[in-house]
N, C-alpha and C. Protein backbone atom coordinates (compact mmCIF):
# COMPACT_ATOMS: atom_id res chain seq x y z
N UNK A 1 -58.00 -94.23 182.80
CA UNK A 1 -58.04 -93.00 183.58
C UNK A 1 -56.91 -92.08 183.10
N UNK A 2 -57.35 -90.85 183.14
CA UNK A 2 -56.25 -89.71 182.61
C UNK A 2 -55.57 -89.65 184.03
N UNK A 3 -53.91 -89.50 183.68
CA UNK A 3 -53.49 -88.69 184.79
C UNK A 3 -53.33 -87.67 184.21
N UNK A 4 -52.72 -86.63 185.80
CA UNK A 4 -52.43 -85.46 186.12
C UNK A 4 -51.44 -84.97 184.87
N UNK A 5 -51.16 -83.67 184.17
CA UNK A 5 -50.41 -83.18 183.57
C UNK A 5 -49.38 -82.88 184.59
N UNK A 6 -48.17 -83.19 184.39
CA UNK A 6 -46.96 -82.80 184.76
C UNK A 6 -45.93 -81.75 183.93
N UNK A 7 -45.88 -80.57 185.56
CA UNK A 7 -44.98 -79.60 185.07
C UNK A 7 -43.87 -79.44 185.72
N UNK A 8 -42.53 -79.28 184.78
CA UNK A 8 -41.41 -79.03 185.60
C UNK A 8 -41.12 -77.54 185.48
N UNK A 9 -40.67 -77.02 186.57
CA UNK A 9 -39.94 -75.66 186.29
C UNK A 9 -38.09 -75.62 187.14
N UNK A 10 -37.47 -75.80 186.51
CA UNK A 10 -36.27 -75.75 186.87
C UNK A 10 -35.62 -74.30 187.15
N UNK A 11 -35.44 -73.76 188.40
CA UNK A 11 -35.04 -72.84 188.80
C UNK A 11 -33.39 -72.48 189.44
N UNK A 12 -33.13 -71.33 189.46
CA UNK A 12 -31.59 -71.05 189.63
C UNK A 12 -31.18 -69.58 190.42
N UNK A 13 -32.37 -69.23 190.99
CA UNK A 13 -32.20 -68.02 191.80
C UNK A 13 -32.18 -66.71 191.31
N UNK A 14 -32.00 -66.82 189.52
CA UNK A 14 -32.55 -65.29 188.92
C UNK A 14 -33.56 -64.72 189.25
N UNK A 15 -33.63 -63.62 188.38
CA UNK A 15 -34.80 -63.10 188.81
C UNK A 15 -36.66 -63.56 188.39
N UNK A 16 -35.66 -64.22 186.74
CA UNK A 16 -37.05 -65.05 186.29
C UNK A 16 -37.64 -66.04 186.70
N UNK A 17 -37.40 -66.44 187.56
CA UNK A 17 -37.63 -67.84 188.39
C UNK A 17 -39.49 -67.44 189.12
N UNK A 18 -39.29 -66.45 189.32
CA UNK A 18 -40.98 -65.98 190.43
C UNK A 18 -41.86 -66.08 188.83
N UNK A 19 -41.48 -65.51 187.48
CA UNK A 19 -42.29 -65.20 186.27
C UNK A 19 -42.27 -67.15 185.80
N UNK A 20 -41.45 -67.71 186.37
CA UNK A 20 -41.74 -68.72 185.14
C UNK A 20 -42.63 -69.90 186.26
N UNK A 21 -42.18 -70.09 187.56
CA UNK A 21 -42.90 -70.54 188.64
C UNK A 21 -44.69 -70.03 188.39
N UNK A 22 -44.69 -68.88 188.65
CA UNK A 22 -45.92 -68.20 188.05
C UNK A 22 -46.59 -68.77 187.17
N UNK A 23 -45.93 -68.75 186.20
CA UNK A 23 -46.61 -69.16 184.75
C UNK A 23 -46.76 -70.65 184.65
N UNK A 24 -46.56 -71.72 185.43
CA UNK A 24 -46.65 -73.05 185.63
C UNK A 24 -47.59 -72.81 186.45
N UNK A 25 -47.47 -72.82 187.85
CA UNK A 25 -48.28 -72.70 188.70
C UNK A 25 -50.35 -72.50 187.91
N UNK A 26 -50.17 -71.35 187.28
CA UNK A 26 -51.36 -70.70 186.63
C UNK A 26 -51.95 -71.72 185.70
N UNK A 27 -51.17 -72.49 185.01
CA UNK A 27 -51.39 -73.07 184.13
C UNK A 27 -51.86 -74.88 184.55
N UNK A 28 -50.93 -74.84 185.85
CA UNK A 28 -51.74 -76.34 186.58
C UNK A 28 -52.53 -75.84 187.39
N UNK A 29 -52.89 -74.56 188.03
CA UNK A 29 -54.36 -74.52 189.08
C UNK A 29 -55.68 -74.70 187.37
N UNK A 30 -55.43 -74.47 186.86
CA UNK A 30 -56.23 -74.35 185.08
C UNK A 30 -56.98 -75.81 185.14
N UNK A 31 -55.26 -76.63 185.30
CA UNK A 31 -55.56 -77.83 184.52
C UNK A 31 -55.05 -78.81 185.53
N UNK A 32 -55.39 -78.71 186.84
CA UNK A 32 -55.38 -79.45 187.85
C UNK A 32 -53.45 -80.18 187.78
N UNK A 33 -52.35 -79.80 187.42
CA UNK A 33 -51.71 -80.34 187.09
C UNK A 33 -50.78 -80.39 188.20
N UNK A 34 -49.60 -81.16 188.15
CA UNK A 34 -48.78 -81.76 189.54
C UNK A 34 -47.64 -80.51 188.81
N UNK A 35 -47.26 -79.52 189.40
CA UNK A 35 -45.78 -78.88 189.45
C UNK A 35 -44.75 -79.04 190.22
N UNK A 36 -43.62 -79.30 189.39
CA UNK A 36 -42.49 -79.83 190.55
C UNK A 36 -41.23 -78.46 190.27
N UNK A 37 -40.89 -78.26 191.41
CA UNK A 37 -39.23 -77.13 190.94
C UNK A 37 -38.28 -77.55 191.19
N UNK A 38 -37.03 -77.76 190.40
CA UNK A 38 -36.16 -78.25 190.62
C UNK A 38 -34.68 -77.26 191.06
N UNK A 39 -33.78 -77.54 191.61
CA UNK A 39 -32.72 -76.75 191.45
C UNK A 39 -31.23 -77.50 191.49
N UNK A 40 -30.66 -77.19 190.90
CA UNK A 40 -29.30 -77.99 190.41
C UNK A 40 -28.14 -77.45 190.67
N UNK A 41 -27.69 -78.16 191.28
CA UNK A 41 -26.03 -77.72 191.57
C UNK A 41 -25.52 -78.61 190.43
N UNK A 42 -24.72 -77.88 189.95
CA UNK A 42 -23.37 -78.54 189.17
C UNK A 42 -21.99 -78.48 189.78
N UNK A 43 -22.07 -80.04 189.69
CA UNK A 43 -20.62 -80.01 190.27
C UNK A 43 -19.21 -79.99 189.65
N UNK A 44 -18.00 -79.69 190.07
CA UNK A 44 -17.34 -79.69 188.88
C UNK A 44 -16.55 -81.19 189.27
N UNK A 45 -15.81 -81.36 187.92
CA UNK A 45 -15.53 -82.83 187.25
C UNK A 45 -13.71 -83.42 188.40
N UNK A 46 -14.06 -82.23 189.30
CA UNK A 46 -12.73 -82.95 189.80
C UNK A 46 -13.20 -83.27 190.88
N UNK A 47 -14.73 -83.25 191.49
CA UNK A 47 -15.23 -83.13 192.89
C UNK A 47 -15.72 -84.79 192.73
N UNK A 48 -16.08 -85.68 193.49
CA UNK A 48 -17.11 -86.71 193.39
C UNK A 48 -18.65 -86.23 193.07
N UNK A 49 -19.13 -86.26 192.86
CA UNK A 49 -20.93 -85.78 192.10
C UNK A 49 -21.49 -86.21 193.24
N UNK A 50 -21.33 -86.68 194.29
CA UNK A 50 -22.35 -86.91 195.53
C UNK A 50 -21.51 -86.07 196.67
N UNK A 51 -20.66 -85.15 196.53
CA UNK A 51 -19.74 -84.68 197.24
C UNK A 51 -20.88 -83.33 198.03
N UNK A 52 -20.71 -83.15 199.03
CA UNK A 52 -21.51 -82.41 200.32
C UNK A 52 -20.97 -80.97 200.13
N UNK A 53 -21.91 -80.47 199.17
CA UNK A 53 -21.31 -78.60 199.55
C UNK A 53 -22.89 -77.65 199.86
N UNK A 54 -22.03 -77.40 200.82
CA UNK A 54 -23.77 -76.68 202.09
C UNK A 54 -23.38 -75.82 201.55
N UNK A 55 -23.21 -74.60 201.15
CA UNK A 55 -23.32 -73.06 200.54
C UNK A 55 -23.89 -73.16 199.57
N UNK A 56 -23.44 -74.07 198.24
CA UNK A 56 -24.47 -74.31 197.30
C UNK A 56 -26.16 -74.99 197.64
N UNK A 57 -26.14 -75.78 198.51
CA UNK A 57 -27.23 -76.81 199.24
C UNK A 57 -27.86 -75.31 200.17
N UNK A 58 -27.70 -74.60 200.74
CA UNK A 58 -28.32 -73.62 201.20
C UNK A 58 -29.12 -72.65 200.58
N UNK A 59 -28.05 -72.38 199.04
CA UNK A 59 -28.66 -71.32 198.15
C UNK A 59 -30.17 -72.21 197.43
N UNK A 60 -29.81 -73.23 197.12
CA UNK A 60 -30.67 -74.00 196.49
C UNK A 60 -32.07 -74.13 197.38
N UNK A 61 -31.91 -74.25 198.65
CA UNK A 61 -33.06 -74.36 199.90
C UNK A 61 -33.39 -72.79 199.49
N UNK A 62 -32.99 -71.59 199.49
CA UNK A 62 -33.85 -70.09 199.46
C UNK A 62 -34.16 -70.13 198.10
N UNK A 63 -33.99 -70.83 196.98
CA UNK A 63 -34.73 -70.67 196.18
C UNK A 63 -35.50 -71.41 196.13
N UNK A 64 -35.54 -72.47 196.48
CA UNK A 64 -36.82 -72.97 196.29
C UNK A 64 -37.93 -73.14 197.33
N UNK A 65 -37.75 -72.31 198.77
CA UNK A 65 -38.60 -71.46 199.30
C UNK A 65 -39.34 -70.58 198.89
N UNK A 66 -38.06 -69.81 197.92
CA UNK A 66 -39.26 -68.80 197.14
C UNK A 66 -40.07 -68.97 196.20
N UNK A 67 -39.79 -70.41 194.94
CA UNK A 67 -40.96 -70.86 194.73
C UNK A 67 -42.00 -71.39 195.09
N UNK A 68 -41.44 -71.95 196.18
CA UNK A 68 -42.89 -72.18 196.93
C UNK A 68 -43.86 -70.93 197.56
N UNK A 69 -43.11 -69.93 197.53
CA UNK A 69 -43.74 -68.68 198.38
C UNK A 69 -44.70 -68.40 197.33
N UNK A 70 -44.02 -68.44 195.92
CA UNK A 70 -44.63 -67.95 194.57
C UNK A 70 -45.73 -68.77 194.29
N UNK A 71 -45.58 -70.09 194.18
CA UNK A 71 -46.80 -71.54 194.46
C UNK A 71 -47.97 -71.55 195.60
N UNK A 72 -47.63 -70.94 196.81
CA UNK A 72 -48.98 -71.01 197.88
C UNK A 72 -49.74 -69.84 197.39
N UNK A 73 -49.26 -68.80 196.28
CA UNK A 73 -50.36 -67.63 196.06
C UNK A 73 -51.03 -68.06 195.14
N UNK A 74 -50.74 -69.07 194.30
CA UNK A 74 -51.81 -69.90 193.26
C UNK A 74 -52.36 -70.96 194.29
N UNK A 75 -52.30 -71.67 195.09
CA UNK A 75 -53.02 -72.55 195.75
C UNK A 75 -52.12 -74.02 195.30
N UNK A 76 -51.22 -73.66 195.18
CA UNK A 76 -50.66 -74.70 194.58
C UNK A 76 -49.09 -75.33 195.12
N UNK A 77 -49.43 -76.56 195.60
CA UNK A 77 -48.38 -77.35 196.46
C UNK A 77 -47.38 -77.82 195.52
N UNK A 78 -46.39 -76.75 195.53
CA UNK A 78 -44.94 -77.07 194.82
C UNK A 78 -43.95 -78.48 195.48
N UNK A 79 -44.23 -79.48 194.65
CA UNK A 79 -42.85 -80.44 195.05
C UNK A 79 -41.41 -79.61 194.76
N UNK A 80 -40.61 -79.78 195.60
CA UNK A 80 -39.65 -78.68 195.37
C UNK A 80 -38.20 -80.32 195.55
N UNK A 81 -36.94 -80.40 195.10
CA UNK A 81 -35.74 -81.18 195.21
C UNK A 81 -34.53 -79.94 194.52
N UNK A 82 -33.58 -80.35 195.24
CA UNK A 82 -32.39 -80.25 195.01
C UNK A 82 -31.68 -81.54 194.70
N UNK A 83 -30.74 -81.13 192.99
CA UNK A 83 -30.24 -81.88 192.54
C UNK A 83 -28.84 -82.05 192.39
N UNK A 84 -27.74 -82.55 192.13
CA UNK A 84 -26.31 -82.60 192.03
C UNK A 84 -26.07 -83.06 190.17
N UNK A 85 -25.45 -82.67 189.94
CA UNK A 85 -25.28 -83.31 188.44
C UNK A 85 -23.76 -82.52 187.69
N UNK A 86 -23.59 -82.73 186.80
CA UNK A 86 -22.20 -82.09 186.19
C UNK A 86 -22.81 -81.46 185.66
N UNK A 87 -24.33 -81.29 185.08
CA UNK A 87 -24.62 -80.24 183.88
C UNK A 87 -25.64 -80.13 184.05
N UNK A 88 -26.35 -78.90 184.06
CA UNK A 88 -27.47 -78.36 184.55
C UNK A 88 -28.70 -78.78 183.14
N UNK A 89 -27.79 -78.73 181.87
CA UNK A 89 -29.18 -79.27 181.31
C UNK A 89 -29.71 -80.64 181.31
N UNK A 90 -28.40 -81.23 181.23
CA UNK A 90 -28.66 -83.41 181.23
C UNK A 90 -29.14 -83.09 182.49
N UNK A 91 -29.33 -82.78 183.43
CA UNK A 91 -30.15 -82.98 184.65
C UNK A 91 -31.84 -82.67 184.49
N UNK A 92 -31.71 -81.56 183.93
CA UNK A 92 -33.09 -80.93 183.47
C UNK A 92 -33.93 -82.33 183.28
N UNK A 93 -33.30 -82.61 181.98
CA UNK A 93 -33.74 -83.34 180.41
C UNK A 93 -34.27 -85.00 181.58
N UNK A 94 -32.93 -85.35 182.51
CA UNK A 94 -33.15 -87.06 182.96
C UNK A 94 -34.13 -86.48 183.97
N UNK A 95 -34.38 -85.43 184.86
CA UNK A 95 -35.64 -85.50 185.18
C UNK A 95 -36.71 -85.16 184.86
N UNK A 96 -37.03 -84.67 183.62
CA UNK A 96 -38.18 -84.90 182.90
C UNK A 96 -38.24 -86.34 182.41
N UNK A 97 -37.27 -86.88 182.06
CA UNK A 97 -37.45 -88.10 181.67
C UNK A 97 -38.08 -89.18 182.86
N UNK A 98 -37.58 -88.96 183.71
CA UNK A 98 -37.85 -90.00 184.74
C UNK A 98 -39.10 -89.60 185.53
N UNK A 99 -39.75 -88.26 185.69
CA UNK A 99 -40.94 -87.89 186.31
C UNK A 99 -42.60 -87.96 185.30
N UNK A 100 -41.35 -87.88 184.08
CA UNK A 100 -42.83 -88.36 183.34
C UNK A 100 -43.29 -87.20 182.70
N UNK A 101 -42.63 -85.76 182.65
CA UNK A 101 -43.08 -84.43 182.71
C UNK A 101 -43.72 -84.48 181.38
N UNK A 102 -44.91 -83.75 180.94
CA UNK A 102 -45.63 -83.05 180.11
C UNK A 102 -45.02 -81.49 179.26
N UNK A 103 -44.58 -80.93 180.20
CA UNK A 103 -44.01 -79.51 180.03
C UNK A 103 -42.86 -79.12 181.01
N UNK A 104 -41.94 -78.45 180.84
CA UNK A 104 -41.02 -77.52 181.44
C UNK A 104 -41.00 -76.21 181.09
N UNK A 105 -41.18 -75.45 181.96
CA UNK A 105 -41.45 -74.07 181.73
C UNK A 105 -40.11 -73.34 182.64
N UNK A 106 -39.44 -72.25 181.61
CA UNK A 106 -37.97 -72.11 182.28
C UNK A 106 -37.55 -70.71 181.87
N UNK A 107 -37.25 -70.44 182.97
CA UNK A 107 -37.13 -68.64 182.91
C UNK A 107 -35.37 -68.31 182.59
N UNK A 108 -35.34 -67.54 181.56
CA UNK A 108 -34.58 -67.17 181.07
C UNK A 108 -34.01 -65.27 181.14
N UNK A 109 -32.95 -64.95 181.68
CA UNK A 109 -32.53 -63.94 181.45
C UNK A 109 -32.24 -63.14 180.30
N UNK A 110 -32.12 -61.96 179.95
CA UNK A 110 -31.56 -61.28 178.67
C UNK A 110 -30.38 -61.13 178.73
N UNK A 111 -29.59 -61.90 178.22
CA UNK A 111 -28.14 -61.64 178.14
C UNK A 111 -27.12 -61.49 177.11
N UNK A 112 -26.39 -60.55 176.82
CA UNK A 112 -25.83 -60.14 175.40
C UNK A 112 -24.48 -60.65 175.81
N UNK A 113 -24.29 -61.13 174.44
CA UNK A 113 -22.56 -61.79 174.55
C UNK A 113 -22.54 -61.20 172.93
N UNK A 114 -21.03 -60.29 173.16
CA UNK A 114 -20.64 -59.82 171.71
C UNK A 114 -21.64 -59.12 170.98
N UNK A 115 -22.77 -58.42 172.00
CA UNK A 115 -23.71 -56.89 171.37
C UNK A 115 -24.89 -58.28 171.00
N UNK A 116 -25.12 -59.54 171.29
CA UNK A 116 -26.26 -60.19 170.64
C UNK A 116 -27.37 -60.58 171.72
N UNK A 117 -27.96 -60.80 171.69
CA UNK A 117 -28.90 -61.91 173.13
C UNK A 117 -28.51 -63.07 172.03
N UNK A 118 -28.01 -63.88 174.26
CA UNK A 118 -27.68 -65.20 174.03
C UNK A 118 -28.34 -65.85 174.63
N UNK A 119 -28.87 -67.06 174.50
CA UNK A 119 -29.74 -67.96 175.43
C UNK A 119 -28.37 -68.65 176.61
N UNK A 120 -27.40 -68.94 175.94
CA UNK A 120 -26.62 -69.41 176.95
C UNK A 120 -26.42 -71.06 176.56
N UNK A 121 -26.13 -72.16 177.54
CA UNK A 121 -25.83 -73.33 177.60
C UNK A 121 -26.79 -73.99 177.41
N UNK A 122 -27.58 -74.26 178.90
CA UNK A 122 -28.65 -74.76 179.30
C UNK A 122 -30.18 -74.53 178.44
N UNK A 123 -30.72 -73.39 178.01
CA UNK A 123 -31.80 -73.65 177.39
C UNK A 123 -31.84 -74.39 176.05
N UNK A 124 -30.76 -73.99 175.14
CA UNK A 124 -30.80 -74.39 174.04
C UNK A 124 -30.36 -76.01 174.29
N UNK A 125 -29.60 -76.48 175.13
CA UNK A 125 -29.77 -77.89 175.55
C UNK A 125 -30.84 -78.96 175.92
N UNK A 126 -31.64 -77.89 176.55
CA UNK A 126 -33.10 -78.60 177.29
C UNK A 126 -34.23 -78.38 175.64
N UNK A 127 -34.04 -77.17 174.97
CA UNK A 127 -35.28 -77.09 173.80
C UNK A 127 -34.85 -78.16 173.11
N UNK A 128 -33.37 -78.57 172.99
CA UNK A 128 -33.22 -79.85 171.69
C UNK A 128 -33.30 -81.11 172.01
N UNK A 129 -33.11 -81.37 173.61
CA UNK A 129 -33.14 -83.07 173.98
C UNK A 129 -34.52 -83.32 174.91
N UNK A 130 -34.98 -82.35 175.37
CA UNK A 130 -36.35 -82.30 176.16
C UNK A 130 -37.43 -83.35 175.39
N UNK A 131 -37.68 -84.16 176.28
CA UNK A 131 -39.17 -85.34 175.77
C UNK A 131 -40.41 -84.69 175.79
N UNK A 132 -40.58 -83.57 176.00
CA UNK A 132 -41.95 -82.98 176.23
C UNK A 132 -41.66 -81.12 175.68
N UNK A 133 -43.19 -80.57 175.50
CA UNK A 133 -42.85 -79.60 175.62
C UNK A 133 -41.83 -78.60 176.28
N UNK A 134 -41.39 -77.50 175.69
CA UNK A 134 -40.88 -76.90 176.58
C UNK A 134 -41.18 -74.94 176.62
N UNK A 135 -41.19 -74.53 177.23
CA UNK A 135 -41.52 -72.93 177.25
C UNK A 135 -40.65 -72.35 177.86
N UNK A 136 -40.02 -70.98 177.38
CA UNK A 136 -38.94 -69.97 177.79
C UNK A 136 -39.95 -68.73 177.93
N UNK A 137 -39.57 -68.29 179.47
CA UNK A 137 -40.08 -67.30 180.01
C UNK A 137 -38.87 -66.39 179.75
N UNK A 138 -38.70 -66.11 178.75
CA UNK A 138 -37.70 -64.91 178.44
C UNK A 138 -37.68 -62.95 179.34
N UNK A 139 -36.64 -62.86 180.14
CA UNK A 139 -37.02 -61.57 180.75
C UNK A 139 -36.73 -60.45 179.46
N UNK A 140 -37.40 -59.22 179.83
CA UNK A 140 -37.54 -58.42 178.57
C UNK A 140 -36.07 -57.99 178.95
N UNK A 141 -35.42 -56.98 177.53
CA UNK A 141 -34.02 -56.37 177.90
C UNK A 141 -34.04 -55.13 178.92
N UNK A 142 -33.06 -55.10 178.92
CA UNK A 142 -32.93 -53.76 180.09
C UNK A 142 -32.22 -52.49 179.48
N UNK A 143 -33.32 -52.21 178.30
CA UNK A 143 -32.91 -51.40 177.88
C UNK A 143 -34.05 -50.58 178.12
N UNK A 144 -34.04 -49.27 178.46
CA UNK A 144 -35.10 -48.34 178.54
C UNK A 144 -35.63 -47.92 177.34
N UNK A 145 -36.92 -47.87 177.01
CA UNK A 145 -37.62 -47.42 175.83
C UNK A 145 -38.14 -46.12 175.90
N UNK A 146 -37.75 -45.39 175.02
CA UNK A 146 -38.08 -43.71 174.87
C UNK A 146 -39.93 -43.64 175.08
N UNK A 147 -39.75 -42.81 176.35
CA UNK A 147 -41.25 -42.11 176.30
C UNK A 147 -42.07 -42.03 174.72
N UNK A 148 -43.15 -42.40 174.39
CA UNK A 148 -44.20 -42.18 173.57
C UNK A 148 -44.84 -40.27 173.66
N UNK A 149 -44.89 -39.73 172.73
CA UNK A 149 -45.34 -38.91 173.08
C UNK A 149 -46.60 -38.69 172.90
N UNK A 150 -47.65 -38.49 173.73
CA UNK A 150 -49.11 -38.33 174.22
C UNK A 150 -49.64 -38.26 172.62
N UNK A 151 -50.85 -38.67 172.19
CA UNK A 151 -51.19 -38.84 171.47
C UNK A 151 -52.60 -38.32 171.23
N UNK A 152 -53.13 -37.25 170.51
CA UNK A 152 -54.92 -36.88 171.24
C UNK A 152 -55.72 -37.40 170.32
N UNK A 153 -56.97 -37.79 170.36
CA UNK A 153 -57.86 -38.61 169.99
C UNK A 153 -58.20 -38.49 168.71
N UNK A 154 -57.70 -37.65 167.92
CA UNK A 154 -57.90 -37.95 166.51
C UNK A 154 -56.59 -38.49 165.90
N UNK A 155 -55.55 -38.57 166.32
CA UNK A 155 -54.81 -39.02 166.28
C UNK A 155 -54.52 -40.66 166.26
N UNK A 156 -55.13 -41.18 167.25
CA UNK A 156 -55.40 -42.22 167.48
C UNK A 156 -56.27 -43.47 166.40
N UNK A 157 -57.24 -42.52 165.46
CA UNK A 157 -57.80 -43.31 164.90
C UNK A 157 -57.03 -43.51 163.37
């Protein structure tokens, strides 16, 4: 018997989180698949890693309300956890490992460090140790693009 395709989407309260939830979601109502969202606190290395911080544990509960808000408009019952870990990508990576995941689909901001786009820590961590596919929902830049100017139909061809 085939099982279910498994998707992870690991979320963090940006703004890409509704585009990459989305884009899982769409892709298991498709293919009947189990989506899970995760969200991760990192803790830092002087705290105990099972140590109780409700402000972070709160933020983590409204986001992943809102994937689920984003999940009931596909028809689709988001397993949602909050996680603790020192590093947001080895967390990623051991729960794909341990859920069995097929794909992770993970929304990414545009962010320039030193005039470049940078992916940052975490993605380029999860694309190189990830056991399964993985997909970057990259947000476009926020740079405004100059009006086109109107174009009339012979023009066009």
């Amino acid at each position: 018997m085939i099982r279910a395709v498994r998707i992870l989407v690991p979320v963090n309260g940006n703004p890409t989180d509704d585009e990459a939830v989305a884009l899982a979601c769409e892709i298991g109502r498709r293919g009947k698949a189990a989506v899970y969202a995760i969200y991760v606190i990192e803790v830092k290395r002087t705290l105990p890693l099972d140590v109780d911080l409700p402000p972070e544990a709160a933020k983590g509960d409204t986001v992943l309300a809102r994937a689920e808000h984003v999940a009931e408009e596909f028809g689709i019952d988001l397993e949602t956890e909050i996680l603790q870990a020192r590093d947001v990508g080895t967390a990623i990576v051991d729960e794909a490992l341990e859920r069995d995941i097929d794909l992770i689909v993970m929304g990414i901001g545009y962010k320039r460090k030193f005039g470049e786009f940078d992916l940052g820590h975490t993605a380029p961590y999860v694309l190189k140790n990830a056991p399964c596919r993985v997909w970057l929902a990259r947000a476009a830049p926020n740079i405004a693009a100059a009006p086109r100017p109107a174009q009339s139909a012979s023009e066009r061809r």
